[in-house]
PDB file of N, CA and C in Angstrom:
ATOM      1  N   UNK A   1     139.900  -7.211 133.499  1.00  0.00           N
ATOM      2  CA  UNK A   1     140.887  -6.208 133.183  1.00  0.00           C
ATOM      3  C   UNK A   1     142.121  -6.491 134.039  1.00  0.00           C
ATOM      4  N   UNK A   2     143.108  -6.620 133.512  1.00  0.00           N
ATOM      5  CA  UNK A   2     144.171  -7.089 134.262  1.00  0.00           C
ATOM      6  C   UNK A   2     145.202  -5.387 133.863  1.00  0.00           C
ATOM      7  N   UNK A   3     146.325  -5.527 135.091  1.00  0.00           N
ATOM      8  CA  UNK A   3     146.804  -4.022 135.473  1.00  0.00           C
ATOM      9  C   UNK A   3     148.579  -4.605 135.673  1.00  0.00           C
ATOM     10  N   UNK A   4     149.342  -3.616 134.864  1.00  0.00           N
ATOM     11  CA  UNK A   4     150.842  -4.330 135.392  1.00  0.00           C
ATOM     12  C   UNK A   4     151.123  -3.694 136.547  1.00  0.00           C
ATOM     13  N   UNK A   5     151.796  -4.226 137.392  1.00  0.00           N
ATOM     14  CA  UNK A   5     152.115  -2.803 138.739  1.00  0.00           C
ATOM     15  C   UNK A   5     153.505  -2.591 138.503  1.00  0.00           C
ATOM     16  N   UNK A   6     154.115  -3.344 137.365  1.00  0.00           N
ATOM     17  CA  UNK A   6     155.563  -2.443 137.016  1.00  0.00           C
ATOM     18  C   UNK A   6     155.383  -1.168 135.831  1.00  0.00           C
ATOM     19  N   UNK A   7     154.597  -1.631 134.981  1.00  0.00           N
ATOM     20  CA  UNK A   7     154.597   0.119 133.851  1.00  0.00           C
ATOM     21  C   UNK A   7     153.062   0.723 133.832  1.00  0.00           C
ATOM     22  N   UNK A   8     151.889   0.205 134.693  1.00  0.00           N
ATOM     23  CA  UNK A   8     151.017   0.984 135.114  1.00  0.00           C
ATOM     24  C   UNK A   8     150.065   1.103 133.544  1.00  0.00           C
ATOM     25  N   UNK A   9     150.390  -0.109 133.254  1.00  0.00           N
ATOM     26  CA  UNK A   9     149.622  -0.658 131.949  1.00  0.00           C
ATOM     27  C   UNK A   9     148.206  -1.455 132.082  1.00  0.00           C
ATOM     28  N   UNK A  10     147.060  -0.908 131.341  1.00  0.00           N
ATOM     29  CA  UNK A  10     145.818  -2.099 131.793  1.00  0.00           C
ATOM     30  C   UNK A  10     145.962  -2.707 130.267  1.00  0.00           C
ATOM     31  N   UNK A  11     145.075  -4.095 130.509  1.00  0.00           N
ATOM     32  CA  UNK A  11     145.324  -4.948 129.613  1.00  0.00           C
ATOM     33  C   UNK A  11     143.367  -5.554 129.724  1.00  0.00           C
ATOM     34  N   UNK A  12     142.504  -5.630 128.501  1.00  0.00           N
ATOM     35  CA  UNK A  12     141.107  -5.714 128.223  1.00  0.00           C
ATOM     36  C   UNK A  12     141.165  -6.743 127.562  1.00  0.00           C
ATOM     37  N   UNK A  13     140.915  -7.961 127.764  1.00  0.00           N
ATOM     38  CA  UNK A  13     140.747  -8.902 127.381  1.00  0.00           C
ATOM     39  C   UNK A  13     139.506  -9.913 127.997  1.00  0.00           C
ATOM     40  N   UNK A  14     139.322 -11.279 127.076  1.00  0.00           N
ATOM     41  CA  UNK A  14     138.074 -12.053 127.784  1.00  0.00           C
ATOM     42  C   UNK A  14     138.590 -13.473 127.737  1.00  0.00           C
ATOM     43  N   UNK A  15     138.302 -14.250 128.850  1.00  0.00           N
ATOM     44  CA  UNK A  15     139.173 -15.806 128.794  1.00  0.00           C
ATOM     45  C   UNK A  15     138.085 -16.570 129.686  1.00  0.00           C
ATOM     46  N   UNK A  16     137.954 -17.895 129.214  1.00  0.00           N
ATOM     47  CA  UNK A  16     137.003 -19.018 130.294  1.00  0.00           C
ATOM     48  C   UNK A  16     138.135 -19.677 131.322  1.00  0.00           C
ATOM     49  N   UNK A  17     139.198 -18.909 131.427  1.00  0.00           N
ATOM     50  CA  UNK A  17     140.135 -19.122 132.651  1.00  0.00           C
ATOM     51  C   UNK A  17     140.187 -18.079 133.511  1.00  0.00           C
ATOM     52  N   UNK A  18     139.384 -17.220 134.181  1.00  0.00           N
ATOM     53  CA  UNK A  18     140.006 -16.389 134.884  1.00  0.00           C
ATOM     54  C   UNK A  18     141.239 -16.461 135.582  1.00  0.00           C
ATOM     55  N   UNK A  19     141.115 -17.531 136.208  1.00  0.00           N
ATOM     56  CA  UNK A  19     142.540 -17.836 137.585  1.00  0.00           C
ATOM     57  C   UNK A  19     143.853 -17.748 136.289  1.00  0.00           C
ATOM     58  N   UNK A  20     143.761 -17.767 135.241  1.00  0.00           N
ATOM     59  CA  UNK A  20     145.334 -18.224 134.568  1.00  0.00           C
ATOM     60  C   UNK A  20     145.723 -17.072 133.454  1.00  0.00           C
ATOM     61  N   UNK A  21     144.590 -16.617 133.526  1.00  0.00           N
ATOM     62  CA  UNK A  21     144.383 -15.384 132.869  1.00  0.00           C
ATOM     63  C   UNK A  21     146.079 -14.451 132.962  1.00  0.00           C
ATOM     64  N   UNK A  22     146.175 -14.149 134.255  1.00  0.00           N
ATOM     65  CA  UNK A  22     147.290 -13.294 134.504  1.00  0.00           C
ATOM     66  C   UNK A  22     148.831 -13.631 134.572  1.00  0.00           C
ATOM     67  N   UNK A  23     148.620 -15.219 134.919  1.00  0.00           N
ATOM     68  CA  UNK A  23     149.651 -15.821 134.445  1.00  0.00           C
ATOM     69  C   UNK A  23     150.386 -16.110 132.931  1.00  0.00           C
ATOM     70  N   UNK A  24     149.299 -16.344 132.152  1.00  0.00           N
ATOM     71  CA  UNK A  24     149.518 -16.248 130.968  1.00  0.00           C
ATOM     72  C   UNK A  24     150.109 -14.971 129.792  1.00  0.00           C
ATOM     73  N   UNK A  25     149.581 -13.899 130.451  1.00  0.00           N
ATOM     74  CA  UNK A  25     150.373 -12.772 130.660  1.00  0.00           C
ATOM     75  C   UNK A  25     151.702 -12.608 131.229  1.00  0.00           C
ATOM     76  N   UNK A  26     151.769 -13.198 132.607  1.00  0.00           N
ATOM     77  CA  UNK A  26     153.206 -12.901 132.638  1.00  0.00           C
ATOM     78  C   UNK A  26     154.058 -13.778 132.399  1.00  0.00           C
ATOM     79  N   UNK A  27     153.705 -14.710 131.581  1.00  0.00           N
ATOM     80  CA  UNK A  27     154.713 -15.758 131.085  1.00  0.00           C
ATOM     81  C   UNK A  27     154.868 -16.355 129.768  1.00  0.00           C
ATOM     82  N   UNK A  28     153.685 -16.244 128.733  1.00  0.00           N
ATOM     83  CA  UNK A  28     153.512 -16.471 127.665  1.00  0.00           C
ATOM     84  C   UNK A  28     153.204 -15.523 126.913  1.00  0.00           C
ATOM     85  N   UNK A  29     152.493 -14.675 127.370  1.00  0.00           N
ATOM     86  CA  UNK A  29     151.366 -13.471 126.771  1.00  0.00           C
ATOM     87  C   UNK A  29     152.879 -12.902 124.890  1.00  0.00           C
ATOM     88  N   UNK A  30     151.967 -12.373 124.338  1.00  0.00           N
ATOM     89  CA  UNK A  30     152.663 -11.838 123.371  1.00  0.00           C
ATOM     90  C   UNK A  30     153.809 -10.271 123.671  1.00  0.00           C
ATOM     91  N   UNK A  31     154.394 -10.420 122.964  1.00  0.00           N
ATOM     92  CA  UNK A  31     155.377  -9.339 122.987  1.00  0.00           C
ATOM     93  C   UNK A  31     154.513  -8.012 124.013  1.00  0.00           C
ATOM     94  N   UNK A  32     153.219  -7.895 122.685  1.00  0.00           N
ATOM     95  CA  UNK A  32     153.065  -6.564 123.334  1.00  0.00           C
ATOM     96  C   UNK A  32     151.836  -6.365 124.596  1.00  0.00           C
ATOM     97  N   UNK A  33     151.754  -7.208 125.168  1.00  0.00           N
ATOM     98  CA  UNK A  33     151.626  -7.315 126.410  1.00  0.00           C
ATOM     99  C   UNK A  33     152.672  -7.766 127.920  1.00  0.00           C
ATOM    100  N   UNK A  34     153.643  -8.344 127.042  1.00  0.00           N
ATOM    101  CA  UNK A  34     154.345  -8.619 128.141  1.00  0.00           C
ATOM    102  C   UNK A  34     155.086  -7.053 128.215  1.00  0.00           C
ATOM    103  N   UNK A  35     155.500  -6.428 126.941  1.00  0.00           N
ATOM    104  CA  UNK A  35     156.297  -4.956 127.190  1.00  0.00           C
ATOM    105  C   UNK A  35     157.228  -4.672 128.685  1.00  0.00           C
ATOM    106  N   UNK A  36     157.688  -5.680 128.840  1.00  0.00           N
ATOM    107  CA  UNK A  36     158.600  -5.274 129.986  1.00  0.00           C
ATOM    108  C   UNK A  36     157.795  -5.523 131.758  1.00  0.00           C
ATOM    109  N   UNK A  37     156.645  -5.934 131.290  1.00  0.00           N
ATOM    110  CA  UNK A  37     155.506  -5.385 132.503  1.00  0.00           C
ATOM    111  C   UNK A  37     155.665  -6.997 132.926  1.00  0.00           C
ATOM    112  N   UNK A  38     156.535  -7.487 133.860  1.00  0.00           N
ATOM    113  CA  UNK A  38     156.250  -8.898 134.576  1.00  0.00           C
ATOM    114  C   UNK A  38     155.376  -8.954 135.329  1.00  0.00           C
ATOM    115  N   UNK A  39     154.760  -8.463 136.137  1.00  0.00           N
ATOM    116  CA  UNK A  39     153.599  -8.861 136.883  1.00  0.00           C
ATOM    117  C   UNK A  39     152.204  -7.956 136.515  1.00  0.00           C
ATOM    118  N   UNK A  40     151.206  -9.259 136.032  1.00  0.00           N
ATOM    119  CA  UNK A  40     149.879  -8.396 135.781  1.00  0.00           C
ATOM    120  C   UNK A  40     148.998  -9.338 136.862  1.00  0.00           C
ATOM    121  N   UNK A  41     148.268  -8.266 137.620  1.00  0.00           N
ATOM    122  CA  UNK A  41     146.903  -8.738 138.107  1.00  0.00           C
ATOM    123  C   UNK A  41     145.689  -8.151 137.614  1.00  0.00           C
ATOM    124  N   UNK A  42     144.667  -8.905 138.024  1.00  0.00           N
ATOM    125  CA  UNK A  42     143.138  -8.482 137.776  1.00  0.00           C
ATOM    126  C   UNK A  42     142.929  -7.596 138.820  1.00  0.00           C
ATOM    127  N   UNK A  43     141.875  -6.603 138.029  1.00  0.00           N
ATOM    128  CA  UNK A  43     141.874  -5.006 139.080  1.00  0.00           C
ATOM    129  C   UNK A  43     140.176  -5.247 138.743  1.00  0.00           C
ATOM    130  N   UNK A  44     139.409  -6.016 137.218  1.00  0.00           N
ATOM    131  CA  UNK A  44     138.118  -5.656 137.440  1.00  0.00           C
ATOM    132  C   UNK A  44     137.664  -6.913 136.817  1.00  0.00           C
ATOM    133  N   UNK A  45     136.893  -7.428 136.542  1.00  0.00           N
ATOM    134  CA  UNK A  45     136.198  -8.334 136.343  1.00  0.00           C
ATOM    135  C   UNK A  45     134.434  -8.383 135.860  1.00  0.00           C
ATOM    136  N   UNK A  46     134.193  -8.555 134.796  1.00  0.00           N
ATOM    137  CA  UNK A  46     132.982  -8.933 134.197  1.00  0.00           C
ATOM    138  C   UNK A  46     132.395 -10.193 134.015  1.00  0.00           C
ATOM    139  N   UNK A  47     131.422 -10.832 134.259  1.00  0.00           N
ATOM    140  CA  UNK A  47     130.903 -12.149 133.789  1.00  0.00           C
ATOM    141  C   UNK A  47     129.793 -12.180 132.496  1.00  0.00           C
ATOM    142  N   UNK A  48     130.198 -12.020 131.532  1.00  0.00           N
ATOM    143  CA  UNK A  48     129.104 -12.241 130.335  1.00  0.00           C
ATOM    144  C   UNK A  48     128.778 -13.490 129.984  1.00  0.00           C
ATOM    145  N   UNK A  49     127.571 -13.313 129.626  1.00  0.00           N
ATOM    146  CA  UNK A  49     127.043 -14.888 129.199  1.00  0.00           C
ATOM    147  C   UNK A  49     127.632 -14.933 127.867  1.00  0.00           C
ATOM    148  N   UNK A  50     128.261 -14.573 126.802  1.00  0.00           N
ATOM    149  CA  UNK A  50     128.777 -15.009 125.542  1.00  0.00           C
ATOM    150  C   UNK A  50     130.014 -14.659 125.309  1.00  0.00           C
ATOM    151  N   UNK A  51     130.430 -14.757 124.209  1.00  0.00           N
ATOM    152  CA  UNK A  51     131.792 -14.164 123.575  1.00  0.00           C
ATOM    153  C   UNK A  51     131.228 -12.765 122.862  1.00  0.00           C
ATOM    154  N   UNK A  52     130.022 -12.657 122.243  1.00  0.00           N
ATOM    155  CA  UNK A  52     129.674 -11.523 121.639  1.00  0.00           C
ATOM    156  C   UNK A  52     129.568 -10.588 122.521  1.00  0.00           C
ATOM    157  N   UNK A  53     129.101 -11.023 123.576  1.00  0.00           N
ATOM    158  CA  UNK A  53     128.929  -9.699 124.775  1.00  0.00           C
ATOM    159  C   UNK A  53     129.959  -9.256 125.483  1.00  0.00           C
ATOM    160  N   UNK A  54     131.181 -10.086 125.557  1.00  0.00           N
ATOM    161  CA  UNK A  54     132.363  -9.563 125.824  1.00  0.00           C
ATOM    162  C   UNK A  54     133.437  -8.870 125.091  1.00  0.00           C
ATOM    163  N   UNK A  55     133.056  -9.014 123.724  1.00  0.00           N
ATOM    164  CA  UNK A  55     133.816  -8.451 122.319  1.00  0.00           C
ATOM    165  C   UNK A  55     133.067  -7.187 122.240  1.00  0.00           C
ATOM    166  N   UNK A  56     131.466  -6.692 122.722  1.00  0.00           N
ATOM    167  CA  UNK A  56     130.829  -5.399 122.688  1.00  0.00           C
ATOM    168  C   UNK A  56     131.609  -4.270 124.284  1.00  0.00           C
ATOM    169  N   UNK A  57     131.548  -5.497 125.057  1.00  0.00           N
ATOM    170  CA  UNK A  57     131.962  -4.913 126.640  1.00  0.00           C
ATOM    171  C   UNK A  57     133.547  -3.661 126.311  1.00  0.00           C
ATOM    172  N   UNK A  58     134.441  -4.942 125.794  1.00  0.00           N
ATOM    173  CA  UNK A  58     135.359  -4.607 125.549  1.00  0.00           C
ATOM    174  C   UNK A  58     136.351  -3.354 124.441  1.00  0.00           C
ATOM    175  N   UNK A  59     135.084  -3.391 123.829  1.00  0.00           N
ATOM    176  CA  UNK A  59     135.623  -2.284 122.660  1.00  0.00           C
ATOM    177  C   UNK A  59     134.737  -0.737 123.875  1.00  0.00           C
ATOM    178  N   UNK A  60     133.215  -1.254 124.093  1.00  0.00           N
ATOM    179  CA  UNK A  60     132.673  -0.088 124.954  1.00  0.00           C
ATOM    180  C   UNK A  60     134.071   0.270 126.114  1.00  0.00           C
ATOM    181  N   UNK A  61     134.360  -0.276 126.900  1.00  0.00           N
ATOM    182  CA  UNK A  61     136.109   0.316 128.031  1.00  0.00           C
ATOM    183  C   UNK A  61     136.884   1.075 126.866  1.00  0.00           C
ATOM    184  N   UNK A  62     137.024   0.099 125.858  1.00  0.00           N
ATOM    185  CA  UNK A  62     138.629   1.126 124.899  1.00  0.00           C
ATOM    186  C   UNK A  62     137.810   2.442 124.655  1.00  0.00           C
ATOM    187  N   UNK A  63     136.871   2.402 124.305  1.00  0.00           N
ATOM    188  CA  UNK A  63     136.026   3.240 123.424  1.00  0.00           C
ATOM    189  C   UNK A  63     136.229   5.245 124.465  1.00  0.00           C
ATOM    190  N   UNK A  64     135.904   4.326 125.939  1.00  0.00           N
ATOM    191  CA  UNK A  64     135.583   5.445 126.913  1.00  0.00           C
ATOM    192  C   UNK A  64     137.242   5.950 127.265  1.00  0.00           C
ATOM    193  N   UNK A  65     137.660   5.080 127.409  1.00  0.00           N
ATOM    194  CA  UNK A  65     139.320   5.418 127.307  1.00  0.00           C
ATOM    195  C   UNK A  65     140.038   6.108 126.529  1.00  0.00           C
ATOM    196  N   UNK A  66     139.677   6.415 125.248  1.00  0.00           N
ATOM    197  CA  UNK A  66     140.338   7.435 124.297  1.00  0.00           C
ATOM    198  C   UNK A  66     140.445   8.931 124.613  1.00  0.00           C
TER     199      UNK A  66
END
């Protein structure tokens, strides 16, 4: 889970890069993640053994967040 500390935005995503993860965000990432927010760091971190278990992880966070 990466966090902007300029608009106080979290961002739920899954990558086999952690370390570039946040960079990619603040330099490539799409429109609506970059939203003005230049600096994102990681605030939490999961290790799943698949892509399916991180596509379940990830909707379960949005899910509790509504």
């Amino acid at each position: 889970m990466l966090h902007s500390t300029k608009n106080h935005k979290y961002d739920i995503g899954s990558t086999n890069d952690l370390e570039n993860r946040p960079k990619y965000h603040n330099y490539v990432a799409t429109p609506s993640s970059r939203s003005g927010a230049l600096i994102w760091g990681i605030v939490h971190k999961d290790i799943l053994s698949d892509k399916s278990s991180a596509r379940k992880r990830k909707l379960n966070i949005k899910r509790k967040n509504k």
